[in-house]
Protein backbone atom coordinates (compact mmCIF):
# COMPACT_ATOMS: atom_id res chain seq x y z
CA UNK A 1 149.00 105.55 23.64
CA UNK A 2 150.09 106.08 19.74
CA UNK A 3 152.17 103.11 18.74
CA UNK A 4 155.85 104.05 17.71
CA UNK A 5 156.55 104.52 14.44
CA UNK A 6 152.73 104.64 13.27
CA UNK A 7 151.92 106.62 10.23
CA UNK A 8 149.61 109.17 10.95
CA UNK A 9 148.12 112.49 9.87
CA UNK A 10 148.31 114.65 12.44
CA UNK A 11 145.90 118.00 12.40
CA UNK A 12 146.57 119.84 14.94
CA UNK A 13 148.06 119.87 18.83
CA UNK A 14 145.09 117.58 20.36
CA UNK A 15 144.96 114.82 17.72
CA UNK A 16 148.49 114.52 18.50
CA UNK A 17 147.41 112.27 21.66
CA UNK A 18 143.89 111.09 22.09
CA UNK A 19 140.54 112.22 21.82
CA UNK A 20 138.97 114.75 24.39
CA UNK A 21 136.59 112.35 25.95
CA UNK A 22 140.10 110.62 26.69
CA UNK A 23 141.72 113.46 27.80
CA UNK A 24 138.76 114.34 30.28
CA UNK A 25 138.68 111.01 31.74
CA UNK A 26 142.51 110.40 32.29
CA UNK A 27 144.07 113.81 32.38
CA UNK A 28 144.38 115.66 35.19
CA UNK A 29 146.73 118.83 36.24
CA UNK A 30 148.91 118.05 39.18
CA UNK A 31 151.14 120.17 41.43
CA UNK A 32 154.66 118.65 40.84
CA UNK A 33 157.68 120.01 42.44
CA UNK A 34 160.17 122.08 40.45
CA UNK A 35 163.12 119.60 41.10
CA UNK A 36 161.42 116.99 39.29
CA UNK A 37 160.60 118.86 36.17
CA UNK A 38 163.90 118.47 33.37
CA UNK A 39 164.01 120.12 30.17
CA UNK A 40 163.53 118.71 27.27
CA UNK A 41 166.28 116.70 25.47
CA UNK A 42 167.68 118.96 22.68
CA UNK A 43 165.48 122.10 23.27
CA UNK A 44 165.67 124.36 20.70
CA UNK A 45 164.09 127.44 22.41
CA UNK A 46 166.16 129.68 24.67
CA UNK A 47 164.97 131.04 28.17
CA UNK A 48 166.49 133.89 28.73
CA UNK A 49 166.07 136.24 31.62
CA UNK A 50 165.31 139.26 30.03
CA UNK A 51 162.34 141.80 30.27
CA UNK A 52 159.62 139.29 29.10
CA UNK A 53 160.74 136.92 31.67
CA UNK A 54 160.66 139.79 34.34
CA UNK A 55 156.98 140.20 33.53
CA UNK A 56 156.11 136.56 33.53
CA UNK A 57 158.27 136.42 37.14
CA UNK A 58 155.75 139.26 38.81
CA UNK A 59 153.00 137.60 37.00
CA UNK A 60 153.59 134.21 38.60
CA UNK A 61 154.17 135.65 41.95
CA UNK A 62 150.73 137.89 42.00
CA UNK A 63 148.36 135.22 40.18
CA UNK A 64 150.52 131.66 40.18
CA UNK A 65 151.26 129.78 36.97
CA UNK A 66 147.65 130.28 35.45
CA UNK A 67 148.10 127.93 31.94
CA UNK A 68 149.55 123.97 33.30
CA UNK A 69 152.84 122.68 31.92
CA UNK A 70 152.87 119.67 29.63
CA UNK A 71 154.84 116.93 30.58
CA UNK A 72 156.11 112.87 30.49
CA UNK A 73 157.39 110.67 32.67
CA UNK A 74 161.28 109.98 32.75
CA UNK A 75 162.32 106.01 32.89
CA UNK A 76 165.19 107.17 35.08
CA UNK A 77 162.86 109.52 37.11
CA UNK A 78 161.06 112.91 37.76
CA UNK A 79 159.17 114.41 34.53
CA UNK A 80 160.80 115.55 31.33
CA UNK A 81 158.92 118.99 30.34
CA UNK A 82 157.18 119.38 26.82
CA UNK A 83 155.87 122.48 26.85
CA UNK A 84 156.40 125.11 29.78
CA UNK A 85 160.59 126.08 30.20
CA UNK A 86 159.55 129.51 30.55
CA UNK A 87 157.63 129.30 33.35
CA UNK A 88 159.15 126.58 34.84
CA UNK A 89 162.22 129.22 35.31
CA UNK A 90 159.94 131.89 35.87
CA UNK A 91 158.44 130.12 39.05
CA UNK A 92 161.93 129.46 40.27
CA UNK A 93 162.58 132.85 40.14
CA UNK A 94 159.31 133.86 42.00
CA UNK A 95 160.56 131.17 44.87
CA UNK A 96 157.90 129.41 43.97
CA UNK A 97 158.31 125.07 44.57
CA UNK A 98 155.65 123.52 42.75
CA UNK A 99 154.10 124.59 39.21
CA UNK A 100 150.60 122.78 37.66
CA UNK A 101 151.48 120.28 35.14
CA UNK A 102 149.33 117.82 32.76
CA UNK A 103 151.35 114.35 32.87
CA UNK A 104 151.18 112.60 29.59
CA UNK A 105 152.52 109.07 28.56
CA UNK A 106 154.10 110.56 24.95
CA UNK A 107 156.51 108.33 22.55
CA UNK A 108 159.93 110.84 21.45
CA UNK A 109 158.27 111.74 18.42
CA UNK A 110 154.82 113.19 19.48
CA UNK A 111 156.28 114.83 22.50
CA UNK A 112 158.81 116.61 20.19
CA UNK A 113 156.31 117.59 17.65
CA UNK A 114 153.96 119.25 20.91
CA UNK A 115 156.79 120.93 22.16
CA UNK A 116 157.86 122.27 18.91
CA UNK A 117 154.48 123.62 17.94
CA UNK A 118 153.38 124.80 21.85
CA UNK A 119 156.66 126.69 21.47
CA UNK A 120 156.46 128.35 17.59
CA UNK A 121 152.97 130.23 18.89
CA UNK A 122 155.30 132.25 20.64
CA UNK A 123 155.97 136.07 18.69
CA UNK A 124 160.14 136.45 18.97
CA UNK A 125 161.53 133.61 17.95
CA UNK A 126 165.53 133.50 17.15
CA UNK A 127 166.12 132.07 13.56
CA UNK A 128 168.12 129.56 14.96
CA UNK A 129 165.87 128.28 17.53
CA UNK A 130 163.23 128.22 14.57
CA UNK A 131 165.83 126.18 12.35
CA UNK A 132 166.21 123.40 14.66
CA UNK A 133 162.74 123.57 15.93
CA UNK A 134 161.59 122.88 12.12
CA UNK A 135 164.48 120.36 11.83
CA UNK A 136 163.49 118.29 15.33
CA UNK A 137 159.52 118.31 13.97
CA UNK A 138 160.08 117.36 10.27
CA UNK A 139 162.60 114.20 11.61
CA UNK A 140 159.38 112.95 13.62
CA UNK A 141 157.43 113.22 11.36
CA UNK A 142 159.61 111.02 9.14
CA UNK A 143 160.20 109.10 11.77
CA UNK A 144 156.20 108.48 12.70
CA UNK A 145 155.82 107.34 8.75
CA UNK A 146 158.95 104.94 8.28
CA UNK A 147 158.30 101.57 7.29
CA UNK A 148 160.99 99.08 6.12
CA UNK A 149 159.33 97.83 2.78
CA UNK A 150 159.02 101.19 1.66
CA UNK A 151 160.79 102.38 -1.69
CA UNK A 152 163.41 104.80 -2.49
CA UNK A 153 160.13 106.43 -4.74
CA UNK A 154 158.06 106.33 -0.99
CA UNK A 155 160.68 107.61 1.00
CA UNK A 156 161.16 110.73 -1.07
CA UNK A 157 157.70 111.24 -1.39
CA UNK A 158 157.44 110.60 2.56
CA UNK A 159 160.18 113.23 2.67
CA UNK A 160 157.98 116.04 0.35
CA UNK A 161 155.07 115.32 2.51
CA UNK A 162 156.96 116.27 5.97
CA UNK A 163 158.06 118.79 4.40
CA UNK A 164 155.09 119.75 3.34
CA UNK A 165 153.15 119.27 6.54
CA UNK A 166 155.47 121.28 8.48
CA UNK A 167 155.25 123.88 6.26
CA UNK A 168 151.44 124.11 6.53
CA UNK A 169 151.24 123.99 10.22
CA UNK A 170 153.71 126.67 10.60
CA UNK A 171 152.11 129.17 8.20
CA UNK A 172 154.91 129.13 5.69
CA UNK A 173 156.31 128.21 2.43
CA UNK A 174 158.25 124.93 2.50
CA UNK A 175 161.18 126.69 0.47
CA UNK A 176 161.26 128.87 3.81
CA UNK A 177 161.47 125.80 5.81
CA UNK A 178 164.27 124.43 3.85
CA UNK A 179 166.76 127.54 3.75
CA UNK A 180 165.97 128.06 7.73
CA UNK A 181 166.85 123.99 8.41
CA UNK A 182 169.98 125.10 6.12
CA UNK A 183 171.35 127.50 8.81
CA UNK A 184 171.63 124.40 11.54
CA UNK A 185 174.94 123.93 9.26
CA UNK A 186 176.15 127.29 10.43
CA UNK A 187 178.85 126.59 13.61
CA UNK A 188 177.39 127.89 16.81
CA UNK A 189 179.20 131.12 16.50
CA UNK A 190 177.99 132.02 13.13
CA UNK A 191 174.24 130.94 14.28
CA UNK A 192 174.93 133.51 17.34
CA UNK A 193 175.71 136.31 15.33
CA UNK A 194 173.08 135.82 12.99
CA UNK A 195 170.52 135.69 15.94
CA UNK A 196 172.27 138.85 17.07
CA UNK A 197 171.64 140.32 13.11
CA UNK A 198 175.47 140.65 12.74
CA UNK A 199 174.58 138.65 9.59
CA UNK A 200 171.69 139.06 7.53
CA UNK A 201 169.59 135.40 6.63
CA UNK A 202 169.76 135.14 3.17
CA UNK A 203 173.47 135.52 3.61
CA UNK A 204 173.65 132.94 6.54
CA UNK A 205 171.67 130.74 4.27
CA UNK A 206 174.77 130.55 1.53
CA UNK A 207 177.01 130.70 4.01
CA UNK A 208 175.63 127.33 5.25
CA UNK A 209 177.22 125.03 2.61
CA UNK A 210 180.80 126.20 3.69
CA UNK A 211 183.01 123.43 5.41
CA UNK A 212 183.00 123.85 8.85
CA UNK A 213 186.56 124.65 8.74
CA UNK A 214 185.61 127.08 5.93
CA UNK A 215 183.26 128.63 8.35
CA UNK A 216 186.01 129.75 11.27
CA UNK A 217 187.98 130.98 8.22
CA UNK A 218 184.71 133.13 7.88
CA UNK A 219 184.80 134.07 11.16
CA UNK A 220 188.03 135.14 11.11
CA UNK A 221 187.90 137.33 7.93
CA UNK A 222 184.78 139.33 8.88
CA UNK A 223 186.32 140.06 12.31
CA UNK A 224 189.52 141.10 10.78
CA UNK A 225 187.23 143.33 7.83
CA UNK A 226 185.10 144.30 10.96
CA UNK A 227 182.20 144.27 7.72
CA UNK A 228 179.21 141.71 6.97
CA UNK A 229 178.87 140.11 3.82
CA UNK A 230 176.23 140.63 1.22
CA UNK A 231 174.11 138.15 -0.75
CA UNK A 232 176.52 138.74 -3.09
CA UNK A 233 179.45 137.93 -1.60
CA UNK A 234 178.06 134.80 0.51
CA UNK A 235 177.34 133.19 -2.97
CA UNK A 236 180.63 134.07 -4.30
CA UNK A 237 182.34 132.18 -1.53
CA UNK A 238 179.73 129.02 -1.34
CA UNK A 239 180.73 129.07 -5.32
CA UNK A 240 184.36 128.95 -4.50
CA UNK A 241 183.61 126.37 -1.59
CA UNK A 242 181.91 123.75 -4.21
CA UNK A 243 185.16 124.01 -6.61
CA UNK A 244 187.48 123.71 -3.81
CA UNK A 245 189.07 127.24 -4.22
CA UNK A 246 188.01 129.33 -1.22
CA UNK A 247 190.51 130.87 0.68
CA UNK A 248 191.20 133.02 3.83
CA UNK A 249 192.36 135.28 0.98
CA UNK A 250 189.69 135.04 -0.83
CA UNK A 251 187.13 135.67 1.90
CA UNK A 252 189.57 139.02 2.80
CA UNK A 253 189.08 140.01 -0.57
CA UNK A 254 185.55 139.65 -1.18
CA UNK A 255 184.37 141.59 2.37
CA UNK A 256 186.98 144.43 1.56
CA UNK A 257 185.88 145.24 -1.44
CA UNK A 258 182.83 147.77 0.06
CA UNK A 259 186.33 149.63 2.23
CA UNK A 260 187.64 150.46 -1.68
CA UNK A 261 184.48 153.05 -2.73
CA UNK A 262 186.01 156.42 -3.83
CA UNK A 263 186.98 158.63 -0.37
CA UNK A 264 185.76 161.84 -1.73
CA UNK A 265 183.10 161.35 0.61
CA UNK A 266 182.09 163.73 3.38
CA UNK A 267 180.57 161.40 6.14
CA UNK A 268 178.95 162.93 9.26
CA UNK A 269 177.91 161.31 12.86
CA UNK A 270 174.36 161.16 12.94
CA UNK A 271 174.60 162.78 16.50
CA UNK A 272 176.64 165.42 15.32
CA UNK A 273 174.05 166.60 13.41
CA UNK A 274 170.80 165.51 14.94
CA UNK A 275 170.33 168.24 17.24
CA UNK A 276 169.89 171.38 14.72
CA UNK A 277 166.40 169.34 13.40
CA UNK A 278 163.47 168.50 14.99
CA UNK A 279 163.14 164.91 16.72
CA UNK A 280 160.47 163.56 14.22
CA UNK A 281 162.93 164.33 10.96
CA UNK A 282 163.80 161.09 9.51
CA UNK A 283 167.35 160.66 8.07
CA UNK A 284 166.20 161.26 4.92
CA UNK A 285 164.23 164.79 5.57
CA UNK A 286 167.81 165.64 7.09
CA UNK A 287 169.60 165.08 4.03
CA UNK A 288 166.88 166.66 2.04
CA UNK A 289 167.18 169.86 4.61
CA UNK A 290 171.17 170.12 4.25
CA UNK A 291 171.19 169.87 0.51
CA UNK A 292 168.34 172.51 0.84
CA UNK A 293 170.66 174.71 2.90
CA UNK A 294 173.62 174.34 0.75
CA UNK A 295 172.40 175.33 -2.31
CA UNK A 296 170.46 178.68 -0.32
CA UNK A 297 174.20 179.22 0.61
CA UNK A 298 175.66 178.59 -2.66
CA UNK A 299 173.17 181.40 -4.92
CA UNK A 300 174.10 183.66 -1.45
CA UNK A 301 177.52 183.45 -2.80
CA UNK A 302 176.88 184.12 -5.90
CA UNK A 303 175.38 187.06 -5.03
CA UNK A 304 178.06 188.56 -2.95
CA UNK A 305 180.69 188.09 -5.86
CA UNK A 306 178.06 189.51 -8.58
CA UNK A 307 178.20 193.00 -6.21
């Protein structure tokens, strides 16, 4: 097994552990009962029962659990999983009592780069459960590469090159990495309701450098303005954060200021109005229609008082 702490280059999933020859010789899938299977310390990834899970659920109980879970042995006991929380709760739900798992003897920092990576392949992904995902991977790989004679010059290079590798392996820029390791700042609540797009992510991103203090004040003020902030406005109040001048006030202030546009508007209920066009008119070809219609009615008028 990979000594702790070694400092290695690691190219994909496999390399993380051992060669295949290894793998074919000492690996093995067994059946392991449910009760012994834990999740993993810290994971990022939610399982939620939802309609994905439903499919997995019938899947499991027509064909079984057809790919194995990966997991390690626990000192105190049973197996801590690595990759497989889905359908680890998807078997329990089929009544299922056993699921196929791979055992491997993995160090904290390997196991939590496999589980982060067997886990990103996935297509919806929550920006918070990718923020701490890329958080949890780039501190083992820092962790695999630290060496006590290094220098401050090393460590920051070790830094750029996590960075850097994480980036890579996930298909991105490392910028992106940064600003979504940025919005494990955010309180719970504020990650929640930017998972639930109450808040848009370049916002959340700004809104990351408030005091957590300054963050319920947040909270607070958008659910008293019942309004989301803009770019704008995020980097207005991370401005006033840094020279110690943001303010419940403030905050009230800045996410009130879209309520004070000129009310000679006429606003209509989509639904009012979307049954006199055809399904396939887009919101736009609606507005296009009405002003189309008005101005038919307006030269009508015309008319009438020309007679």
């Amino acid at each position: 097994m990979q000594r702790k702490g070694a400092n290695v280059s690691l190219k994909s999933v496999d390399d993380l552990f051992s060669t295949q020859e290894e793998r074919d010789t000492t690996e093995h899938v067994q059946e392991i009962p449910l009760s012994e299977l834990h999740p993993f310390k810290n994971h990022p990834f939610k399982v939620l029962d939802d309609e994905a899970m439903q499919k997995t659920v019938e899947s499991i109980k027509e064909y079984g659990v057809l790919t194995p879970a990966i997991a390690r042995p626990r000192p105190e006991g049973g197996y801590e999983l690595i990759s497989g929380h889905r359908r680890h709760h998807a078997s329990e739900l089929a009544g299922k009592e056993t699921m196929p798992v791979i055992v491997r003897n993995m160090d904290d920092d390997a196991a939590t780069i496999l589980m982060v990576d067997s886990n990103l392949q996935r297509e919806e992904i929550l920006p918070s459960e990718r923020a701490k995902a890329y958080k949890m991977k780039l501190e083992a790989i820092k962790h695999q590469g630290e060496r006590s004679d290094l220098t401050s010059a090393q460590v920051g290079q070790k830094l750029k090159w996590a960075i850097d590798q994480v980036a890579d392996e996930a298909d991105t820029s490392k910028t992106q990495v940064q600003r979504y390791i940025r919005l494990t700042n955010l309180t719970p609540e504020l990650q929640d309701m930017v998972d639930d797009k109450k808040i848009s992510f370049n916002p959340a991103v700004e809104l990351s450098y408030l005091k957590p203090e300054e963050q319920d004040m947040f909270l607070e003020a958008m659910e008293t303005a019942q309004v989301a902030p803009s770019l704008s406005q995020a980097q207005r109040m991370k401005k006033l954060s840094q020279q110690g001048q943001l303010t419940m006030e403030a905050m009230e202030d800045m996410l009130s200021e879209d309520k004070k546009a000129p009310l000679d508007r006429v606003v209509f209920d989509q639904n009012q109005i979307r049954k006199y066009f055809p399904k396939s008119y887009t919101t736009r070809q609606m507005q296009e229609k009405i002003i189309q219609l008005l101005e038919q009615w307006q030269r009508k008028q015309q008319r009438d008082m020309e007679r």
